[in-house]
Protein backbone atom coordinates (compact mmCIF):
# COMPACT_ATOMS: atom_id res chain seq x y z
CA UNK A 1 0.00 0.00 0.00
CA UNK A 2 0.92 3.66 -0.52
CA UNK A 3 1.81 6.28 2.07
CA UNK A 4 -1.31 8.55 2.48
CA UNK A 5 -1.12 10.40 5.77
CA UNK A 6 -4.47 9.07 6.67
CA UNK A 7 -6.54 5.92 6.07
CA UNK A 8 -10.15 5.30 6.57
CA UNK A 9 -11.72 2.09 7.01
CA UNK A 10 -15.26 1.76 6.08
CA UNK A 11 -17.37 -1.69 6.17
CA UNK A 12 -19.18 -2.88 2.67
CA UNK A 13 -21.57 -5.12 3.79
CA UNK A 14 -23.95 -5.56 6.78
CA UNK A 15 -20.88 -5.34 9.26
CA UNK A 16 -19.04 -7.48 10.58
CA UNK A 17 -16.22 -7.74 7.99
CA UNK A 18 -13.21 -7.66 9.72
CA UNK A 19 -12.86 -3.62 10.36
CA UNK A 20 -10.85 -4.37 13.31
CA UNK A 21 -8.42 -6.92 12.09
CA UNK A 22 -7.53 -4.33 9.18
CA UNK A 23 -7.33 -1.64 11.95
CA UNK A 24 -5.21 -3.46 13.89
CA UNK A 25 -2.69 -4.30 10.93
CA UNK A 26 -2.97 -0.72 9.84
CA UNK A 27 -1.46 -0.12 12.93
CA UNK A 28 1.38 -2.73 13.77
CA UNK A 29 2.65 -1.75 9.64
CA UNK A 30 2.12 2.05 9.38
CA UNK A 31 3.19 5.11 11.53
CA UNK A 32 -0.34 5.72 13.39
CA UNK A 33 -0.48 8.12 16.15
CA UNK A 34 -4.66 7.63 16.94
CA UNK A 35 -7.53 5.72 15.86
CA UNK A 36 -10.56 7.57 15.28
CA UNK A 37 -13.91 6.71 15.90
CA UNK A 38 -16.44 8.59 13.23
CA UNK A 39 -20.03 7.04 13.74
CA UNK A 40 -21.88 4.64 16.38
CA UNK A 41 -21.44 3.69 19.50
CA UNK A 42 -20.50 0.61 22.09
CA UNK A 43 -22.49 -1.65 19.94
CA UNK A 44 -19.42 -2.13 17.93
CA UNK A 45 -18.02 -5.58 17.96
CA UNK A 46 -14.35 -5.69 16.32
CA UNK A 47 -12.64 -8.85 17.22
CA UNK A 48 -8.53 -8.63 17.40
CA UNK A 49 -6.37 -11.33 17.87
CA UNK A 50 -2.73 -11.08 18.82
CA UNK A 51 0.09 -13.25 17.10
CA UNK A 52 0.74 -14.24 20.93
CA UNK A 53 -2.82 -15.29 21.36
CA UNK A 54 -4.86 -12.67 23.14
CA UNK A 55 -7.88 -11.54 22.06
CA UNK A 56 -9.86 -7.88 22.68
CA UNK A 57 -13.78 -6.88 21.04
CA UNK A 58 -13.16 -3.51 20.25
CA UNK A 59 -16.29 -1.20 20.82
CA UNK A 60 -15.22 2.33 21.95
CA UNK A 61 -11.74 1.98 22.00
CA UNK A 62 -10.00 2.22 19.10
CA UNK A 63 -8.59 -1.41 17.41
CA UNK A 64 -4.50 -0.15 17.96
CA UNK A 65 -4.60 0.18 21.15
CA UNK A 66 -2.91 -3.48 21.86
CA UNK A 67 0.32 -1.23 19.74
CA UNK A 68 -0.16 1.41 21.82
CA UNK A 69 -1.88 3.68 19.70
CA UNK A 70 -4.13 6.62 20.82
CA UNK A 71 -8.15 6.69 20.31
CA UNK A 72 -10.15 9.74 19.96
CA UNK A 73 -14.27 9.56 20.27
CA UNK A 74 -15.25 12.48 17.87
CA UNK A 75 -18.51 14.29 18.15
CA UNK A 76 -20.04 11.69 15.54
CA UNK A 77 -19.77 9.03 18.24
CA UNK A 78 -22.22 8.16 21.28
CA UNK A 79 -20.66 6.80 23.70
CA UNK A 80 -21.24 4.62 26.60
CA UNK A 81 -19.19 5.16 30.19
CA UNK A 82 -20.31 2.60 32.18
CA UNK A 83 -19.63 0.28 28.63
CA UNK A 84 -16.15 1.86 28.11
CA UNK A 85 -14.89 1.40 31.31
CA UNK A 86 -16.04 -2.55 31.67
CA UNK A 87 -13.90 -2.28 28.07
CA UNK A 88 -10.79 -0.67 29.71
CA UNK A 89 -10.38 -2.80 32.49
CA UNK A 90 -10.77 -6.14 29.71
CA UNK A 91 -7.53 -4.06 28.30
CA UNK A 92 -5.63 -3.45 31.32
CA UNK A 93 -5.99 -7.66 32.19
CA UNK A 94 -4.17 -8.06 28.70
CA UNK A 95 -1.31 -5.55 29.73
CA UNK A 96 -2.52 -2.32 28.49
CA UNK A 97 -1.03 0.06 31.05
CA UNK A 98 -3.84 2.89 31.42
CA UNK A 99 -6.01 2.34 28.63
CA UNK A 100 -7.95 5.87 29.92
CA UNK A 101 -4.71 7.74 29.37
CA UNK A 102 -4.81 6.47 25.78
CA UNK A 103 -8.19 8.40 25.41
CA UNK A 104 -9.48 11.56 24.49
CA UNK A 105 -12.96 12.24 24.00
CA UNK A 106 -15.01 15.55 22.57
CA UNK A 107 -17.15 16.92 24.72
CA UNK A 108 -20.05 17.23 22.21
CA UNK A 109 -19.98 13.65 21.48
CA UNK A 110 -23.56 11.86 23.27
CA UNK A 111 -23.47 10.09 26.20
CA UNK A 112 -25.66 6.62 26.11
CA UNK A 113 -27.07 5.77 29.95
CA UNK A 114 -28.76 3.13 31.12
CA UNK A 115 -32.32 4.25 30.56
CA UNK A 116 -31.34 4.53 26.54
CA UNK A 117 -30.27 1.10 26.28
CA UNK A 118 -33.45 -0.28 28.46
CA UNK A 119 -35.66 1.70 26.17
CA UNK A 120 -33.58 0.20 23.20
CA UNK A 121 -34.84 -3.93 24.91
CA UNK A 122 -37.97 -2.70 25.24
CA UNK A 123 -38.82 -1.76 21.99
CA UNK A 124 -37.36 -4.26 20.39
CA UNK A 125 -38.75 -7.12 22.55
CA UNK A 126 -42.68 -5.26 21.82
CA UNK A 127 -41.94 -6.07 18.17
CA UNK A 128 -41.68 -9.52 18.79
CA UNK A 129 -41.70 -11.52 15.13
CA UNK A 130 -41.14 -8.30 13.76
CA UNK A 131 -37.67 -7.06 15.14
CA UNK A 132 -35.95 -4.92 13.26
CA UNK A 133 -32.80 -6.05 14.76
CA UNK A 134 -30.52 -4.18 17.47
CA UNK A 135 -27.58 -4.81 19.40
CA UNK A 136 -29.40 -3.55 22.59
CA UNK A 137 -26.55 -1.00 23.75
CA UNK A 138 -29.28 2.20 23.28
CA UNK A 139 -27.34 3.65 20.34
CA UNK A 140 -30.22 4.30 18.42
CA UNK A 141 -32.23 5.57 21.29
CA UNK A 142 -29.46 7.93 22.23
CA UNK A 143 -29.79 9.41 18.79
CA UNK A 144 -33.52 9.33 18.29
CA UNK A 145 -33.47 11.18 21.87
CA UNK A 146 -31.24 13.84 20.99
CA UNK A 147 -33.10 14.48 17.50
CA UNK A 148 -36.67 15.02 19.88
CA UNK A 149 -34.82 16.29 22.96
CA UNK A 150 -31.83 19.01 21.78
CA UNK A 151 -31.29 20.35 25.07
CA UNK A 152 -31.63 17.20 27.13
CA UNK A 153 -29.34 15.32 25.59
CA UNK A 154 -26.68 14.55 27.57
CA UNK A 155 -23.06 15.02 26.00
CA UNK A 156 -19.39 14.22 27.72
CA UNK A 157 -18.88 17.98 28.48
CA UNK A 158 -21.82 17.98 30.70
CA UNK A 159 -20.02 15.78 32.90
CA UNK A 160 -18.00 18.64 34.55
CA UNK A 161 -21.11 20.42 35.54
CA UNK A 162 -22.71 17.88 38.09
CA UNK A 163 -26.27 19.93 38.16
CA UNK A 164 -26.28 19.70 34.51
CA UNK A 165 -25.68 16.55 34.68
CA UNK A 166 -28.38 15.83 36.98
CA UNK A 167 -30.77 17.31 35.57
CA UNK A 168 -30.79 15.75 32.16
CA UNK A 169 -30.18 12.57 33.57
CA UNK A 170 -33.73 13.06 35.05
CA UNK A 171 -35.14 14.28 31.73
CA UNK A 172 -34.17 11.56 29.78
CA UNK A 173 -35.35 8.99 32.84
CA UNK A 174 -38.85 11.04 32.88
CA UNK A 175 -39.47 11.15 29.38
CA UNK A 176 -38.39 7.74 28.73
CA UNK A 177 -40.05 5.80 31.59
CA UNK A 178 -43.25 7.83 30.75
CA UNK A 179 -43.59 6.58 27.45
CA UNK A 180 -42.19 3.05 28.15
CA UNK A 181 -43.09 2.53 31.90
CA UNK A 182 -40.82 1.24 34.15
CA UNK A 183 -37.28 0.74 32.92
CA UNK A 184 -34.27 -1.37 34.68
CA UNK A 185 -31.61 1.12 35.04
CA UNK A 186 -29.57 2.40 38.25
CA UNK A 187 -31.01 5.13 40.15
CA UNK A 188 -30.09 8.52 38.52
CA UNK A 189 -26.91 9.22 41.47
CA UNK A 190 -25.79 6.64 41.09
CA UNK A 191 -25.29 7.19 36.94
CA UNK A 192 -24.23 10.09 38.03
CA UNK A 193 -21.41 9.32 40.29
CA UNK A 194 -20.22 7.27 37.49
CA UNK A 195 -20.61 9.78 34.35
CA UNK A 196 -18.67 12.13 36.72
CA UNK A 197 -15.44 9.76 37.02
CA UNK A 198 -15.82 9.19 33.43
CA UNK A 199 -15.33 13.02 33.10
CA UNK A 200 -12.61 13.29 35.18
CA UNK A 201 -10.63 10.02 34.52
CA UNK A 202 -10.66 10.76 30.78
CA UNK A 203 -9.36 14.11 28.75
CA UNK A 204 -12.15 16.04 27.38
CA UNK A 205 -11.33 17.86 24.15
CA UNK A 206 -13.26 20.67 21.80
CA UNK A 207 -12.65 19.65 18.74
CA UNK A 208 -10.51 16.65 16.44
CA UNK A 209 -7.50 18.62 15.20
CA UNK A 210 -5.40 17.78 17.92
CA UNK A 211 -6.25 13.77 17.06
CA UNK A 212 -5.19 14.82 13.20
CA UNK A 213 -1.89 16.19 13.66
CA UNK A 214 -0.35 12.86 13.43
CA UNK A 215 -1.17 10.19 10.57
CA UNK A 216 -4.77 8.39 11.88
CA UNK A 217 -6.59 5.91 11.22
CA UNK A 218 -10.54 6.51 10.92
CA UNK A 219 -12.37 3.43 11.98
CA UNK A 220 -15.93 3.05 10.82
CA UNK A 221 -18.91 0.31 12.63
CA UNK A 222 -21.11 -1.32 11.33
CA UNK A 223 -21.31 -1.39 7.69
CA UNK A 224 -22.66 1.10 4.56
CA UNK A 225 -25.78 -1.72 3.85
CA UNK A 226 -27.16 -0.37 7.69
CA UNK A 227 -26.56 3.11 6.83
CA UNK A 228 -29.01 5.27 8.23
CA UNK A 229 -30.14 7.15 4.50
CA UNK A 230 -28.52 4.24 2.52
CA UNK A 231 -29.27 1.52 3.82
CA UNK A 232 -32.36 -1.03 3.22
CA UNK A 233 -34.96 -0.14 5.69
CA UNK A 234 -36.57 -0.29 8.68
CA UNK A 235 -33.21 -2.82 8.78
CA UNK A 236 -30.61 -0.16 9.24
CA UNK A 237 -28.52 1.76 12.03
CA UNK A 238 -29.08 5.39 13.49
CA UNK A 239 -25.70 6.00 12.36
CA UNK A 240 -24.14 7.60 9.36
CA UNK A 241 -21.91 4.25 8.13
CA UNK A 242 -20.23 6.09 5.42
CA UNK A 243 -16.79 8.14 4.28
CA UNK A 244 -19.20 11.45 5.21
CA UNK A 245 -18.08 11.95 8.91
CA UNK A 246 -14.42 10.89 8.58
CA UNK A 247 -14.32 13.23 5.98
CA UNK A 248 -15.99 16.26 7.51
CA UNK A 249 -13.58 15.89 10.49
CA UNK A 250 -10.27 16.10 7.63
CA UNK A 251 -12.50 18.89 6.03
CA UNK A 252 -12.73 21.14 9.52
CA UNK A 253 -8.74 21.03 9.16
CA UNK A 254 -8.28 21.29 5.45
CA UNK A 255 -6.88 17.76 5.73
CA UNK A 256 -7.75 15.48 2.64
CA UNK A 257 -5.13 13.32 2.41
CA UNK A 258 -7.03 10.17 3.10
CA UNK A 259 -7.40 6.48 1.62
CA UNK A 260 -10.25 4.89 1.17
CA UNK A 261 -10.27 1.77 2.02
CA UNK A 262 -13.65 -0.58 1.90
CA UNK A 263 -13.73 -3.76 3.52
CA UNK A 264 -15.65 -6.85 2.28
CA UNK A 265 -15.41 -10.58 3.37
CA UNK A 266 -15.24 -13.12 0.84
CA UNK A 267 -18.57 -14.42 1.46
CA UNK A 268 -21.71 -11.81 2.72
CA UNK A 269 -22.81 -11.70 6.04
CA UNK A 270 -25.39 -10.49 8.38
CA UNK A 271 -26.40 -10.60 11.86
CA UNK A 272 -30.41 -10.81 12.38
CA UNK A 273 -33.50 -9.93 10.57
CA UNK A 274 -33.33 -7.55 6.61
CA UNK A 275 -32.07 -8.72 3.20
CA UNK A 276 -29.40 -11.13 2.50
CA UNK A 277 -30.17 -11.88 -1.10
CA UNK A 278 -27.40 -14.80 -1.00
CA UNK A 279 -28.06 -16.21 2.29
CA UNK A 280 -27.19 -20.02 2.23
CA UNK A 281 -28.43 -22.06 5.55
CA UNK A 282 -25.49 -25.14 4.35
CA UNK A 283 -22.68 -22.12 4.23
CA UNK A 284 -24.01 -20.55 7.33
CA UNK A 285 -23.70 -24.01 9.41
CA UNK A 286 -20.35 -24.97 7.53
CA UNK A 287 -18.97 -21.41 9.02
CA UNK A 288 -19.88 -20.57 12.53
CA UNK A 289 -18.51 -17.56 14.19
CA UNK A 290 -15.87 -18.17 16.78
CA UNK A 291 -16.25 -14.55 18.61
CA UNK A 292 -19.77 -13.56 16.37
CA UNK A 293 -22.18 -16.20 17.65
CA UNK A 294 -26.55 -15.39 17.88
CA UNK A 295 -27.07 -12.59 19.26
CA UNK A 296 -30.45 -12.09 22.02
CA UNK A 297 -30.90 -8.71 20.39
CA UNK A 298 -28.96 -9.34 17.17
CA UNK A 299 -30.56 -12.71 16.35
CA UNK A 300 -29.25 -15.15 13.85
CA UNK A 301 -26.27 -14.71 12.47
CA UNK A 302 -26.53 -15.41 8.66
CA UNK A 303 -24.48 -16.19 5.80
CA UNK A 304 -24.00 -16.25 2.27
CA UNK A 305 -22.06 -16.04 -1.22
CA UNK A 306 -20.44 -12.73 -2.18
CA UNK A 307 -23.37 -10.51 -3.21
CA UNK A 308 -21.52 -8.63 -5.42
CA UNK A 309 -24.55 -6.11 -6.41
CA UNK A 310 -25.01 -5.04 -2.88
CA UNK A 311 -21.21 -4.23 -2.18
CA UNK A 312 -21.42 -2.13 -5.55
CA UNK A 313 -24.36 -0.57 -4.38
CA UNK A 314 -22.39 0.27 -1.20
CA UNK A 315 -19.25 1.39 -3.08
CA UNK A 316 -21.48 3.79 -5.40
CA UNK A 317 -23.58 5.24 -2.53
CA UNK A 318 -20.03 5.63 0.23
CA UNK A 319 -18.84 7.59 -3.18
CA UNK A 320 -16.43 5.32 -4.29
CA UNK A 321 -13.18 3.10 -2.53
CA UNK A 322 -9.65 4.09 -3.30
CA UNK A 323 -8.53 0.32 -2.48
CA UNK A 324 -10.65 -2.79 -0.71
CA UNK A 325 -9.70 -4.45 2.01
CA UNK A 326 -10.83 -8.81 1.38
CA UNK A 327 -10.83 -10.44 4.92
CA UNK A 328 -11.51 -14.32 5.01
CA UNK A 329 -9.13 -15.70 2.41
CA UNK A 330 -8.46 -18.78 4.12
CA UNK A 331 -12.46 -19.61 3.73
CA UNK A 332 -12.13 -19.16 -0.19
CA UNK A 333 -9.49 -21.62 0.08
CA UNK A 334 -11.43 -24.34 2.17
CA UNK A 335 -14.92 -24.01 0.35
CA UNK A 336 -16.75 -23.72 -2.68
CA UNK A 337 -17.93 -20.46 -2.18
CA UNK A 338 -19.43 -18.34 -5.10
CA UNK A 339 -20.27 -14.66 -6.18
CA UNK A 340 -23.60 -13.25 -7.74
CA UNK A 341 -23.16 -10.69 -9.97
CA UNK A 342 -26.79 -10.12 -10.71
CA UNK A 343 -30.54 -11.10 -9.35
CA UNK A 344 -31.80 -12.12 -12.77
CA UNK A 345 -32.16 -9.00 -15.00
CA UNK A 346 -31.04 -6.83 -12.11
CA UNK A 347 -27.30 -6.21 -12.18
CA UNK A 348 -27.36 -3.09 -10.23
CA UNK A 349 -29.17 -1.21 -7.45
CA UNK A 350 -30.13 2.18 -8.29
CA UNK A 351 -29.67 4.75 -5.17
CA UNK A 352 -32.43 6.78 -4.67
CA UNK A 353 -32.13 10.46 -3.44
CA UNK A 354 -30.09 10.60 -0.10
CA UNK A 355 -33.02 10.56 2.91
CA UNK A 356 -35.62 9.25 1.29
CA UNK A 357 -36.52 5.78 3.31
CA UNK A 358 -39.81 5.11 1.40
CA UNK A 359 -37.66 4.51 -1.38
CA UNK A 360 -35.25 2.75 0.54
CA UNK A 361 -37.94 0.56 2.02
CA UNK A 362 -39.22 -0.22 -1.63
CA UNK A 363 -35.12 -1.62 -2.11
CA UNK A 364 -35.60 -3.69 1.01
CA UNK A 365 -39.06 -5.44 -0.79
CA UNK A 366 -37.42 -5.63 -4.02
CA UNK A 367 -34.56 -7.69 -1.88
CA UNK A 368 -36.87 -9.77 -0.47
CA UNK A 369 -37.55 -10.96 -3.61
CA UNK A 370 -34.82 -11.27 -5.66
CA UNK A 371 -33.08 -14.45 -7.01
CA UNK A 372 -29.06 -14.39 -7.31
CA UNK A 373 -27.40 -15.65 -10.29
CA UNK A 374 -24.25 -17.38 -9.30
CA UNK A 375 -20.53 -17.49 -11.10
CA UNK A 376 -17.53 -18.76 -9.46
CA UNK A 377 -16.24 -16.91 -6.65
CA UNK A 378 -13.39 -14.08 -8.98
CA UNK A 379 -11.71 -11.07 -8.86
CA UNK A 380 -13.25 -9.30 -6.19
CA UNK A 381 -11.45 -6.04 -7.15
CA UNK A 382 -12.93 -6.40 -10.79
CA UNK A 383 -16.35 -6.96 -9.51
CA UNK A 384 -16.72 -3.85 -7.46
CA UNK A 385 -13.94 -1.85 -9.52
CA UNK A 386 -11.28 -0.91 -6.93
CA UNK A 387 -7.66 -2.70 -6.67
CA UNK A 388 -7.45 -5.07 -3.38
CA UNK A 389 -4.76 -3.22 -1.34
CA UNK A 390 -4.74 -6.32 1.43
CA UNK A 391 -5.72 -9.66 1.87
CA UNK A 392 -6.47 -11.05 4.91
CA UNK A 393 -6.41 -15.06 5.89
CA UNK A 394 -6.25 -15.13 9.27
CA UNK A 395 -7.41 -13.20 12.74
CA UNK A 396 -3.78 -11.88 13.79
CA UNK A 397 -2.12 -9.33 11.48
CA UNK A 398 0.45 -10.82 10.78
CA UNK A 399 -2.14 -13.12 8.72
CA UNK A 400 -2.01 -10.19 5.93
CA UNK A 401 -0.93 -10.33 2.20
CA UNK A 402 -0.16 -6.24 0.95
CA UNK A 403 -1.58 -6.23 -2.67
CA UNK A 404 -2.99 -10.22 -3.34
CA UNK A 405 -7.06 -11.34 -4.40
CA UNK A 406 -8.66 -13.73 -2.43
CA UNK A 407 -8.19 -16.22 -5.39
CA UNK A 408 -4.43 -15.64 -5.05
CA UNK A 409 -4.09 -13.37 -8.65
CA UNK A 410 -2.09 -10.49 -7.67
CA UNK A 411 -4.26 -7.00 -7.38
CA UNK A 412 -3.74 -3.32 -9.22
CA UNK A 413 -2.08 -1.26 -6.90
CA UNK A 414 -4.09 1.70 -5.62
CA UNK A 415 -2.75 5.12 -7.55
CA UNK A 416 -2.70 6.85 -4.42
């Protein structure tokens, strides 16, 4: 790979792709002073495995921190204390010093508290057979709070003002348990004794340019097919899954050196209810998921062959990859996996205009419905029109090939 000062890693598919494995080798081969997160919350799940054998799920923290490498939580990110520090002390028992000192966080970015992620359960669990799916951490109710609520939203600078605090904690208690009834969550000093250590124990910063003045890495969650405006709904994520935050952040400092880097499996995945045009129960059962299991919010986890029409879709609506990232070699070397390049007459999925979900919702029926057409599993830098830039074929990073296709046939180098 080429030297751009900045690369940012974006997910192609439904998640679960491998962001943090390609994070983590970002960082152990390139000069990276921070990771930073651009979108979601602590219902990120990236799995990283060390060559010596330890292994870390990444949700807040950024996926170098095992080298030592910073994290910054931009405003773009919600994040979850009482999550983040069960998460810290996971990385201090594998030898992480003082994983908070590693950490700095903006002070507009949301705050999820237990009543969010209650709410979250409850929802879901009320829509019994017809779950959307959710991880259950409150991320979306965090969001869908602070759209309806402005100036009760409670964000990591509010931490230093304990009335503040307080006081919005109650809000978003009141206005949640009076729409939902009773909720399970701590009593409101207690959250607040806690959100106030969180304040102090971490630095609290105004803004992302301090992050940028090294080379970062931007680390995306979830995946562009659960993007909020792009993805197929109601099976999507209240998070913008996209280049579009990483890049307003490098915009703010007149910053655009950045790659682009999508990653893709080489089979399609999913974890509970929406579209999965390929899905195949035999591949599914054939590849279980050592550290991705069912899900009680989630659901099933699902596979199938490389749907090669919904990465493009992705790759056209993100506005194009400088270089993919292909994560699960190995599997294209013990199976017969395949790739569908079209469902019948349809060879491509046509965005609609950005925010419109009736249309998107009329994608998610026409999904429902469609029948793939199958070819051998190929290039999969031809089929979505981007050189690979990395191969990956196993969890550590050392398990990575610069510059080779899953099929072994040696890539196009990326220009930039």
């Amino acid at each position: 790979m080429t030297e751009p000062r900045h690369v940012i890693v974006v997910d192609l598919g439904y998640g679960d792709a491998g962001k943090g494995t390609i994070v983590d080798w970002l960082c152990a081969t390139r000069p990276v002073t921070t990771v930073i997160r651009f979108n979601g919350g602590a219902q990120a799940a990236h799995n990283v495995v060390t060559p010596d054998g330890r292994h870390h799920t990444f949700a807040q923290f950024g996926s170098g921190t095992l080298h030592g490498v910073r994290t910054h939580l931009s405003r773009f990110m919600m994040v979850d204390p009482l999550a983040l520090a069960a998460e810290a002390g996971h990385l201090a028992g594998l030898g992480v010093a003082s994983p908070f000192e590693l950490l700095t966080v903006d002070r507009q970015a949301l705050l999820t508290t237990p009543w969010h992620r209650a709410a979250n359960r409850a929802r879901e669990a009320a829509r019994g057979d017809d779950r959307h799916g959710s991880c259950g951490m409150g991320v979306g109710e965090t969001a869908a709070f602070a759209l309806a609520h402005p100036d009760l939203a409670v964000r990591a600078g509010d931490t230093g003002s304990p009335a503040t605090l307080v006081r919005k904690l109650r809000a978003i208690r009141d206005a949640l348990t009076a729409e939902l009834g009773p909720l399970d969550a701590p009593p409101v000093e207690a959250v607040a004794e806690a959100f106030r250590w969180f304040g102090t124990a971490i630095r609290l910063v105004s803004s992302s340019r301090q992050a940028l003045r090294g080379p970062c890495v931007f680390e995306g969650a979830q995946g562009v097919l659960l993007d909020e405006w792009r993805g197929f709904h109601p099976y999507t994520t209240w998070s913008t899954t996209t280049f579009d935050n990483a890049e307003t952040l490098l915009g703010e400092t007149g910053d655009g050196d950045a790659l682009r880097l999508g990653v893709v499996r080489t089979y399609t995945t999913r974890h509970g209810a929406g579209p999965l045009v390929t899905e195949d129960p035999r591949l599914t059962a054939a590849l279980p998921e050592r550290h991705n299991a069912h899900g009680p919010w989630q659901g099933a986890w699902r596979a199938g062959h490389f749907d090669a029409v919904a990465h493009r879709y992705a790759v056209e609506v993100c506005g194009g990859v400088d270089a993919l990232a292909v994560t699960h070699s190995d599997v294209a070397a013990r199976h017969d996996l395949k790739m569908c390049l079209s469902y019948g007459q349809l060879d491509r999925i046509v965005p609609g205009e950005r925010g419109d979900l009736a249309y998107q919702e009329k994608l998610t029926q026409t999904l429902a419905t469609a029948t793939p057409v199958y070819t051998g599993l190929a290039d999969l830098g031809e089929a979505l029109g981007a050189p690979v830039a990395v191969t990956s074929h196993g969890p550590t990073w050392r398990d990575k090939s610069p510059g080779r296709e899953a099929d072994g046939s040696t890539a196009r180098r990326s220009s930039q």
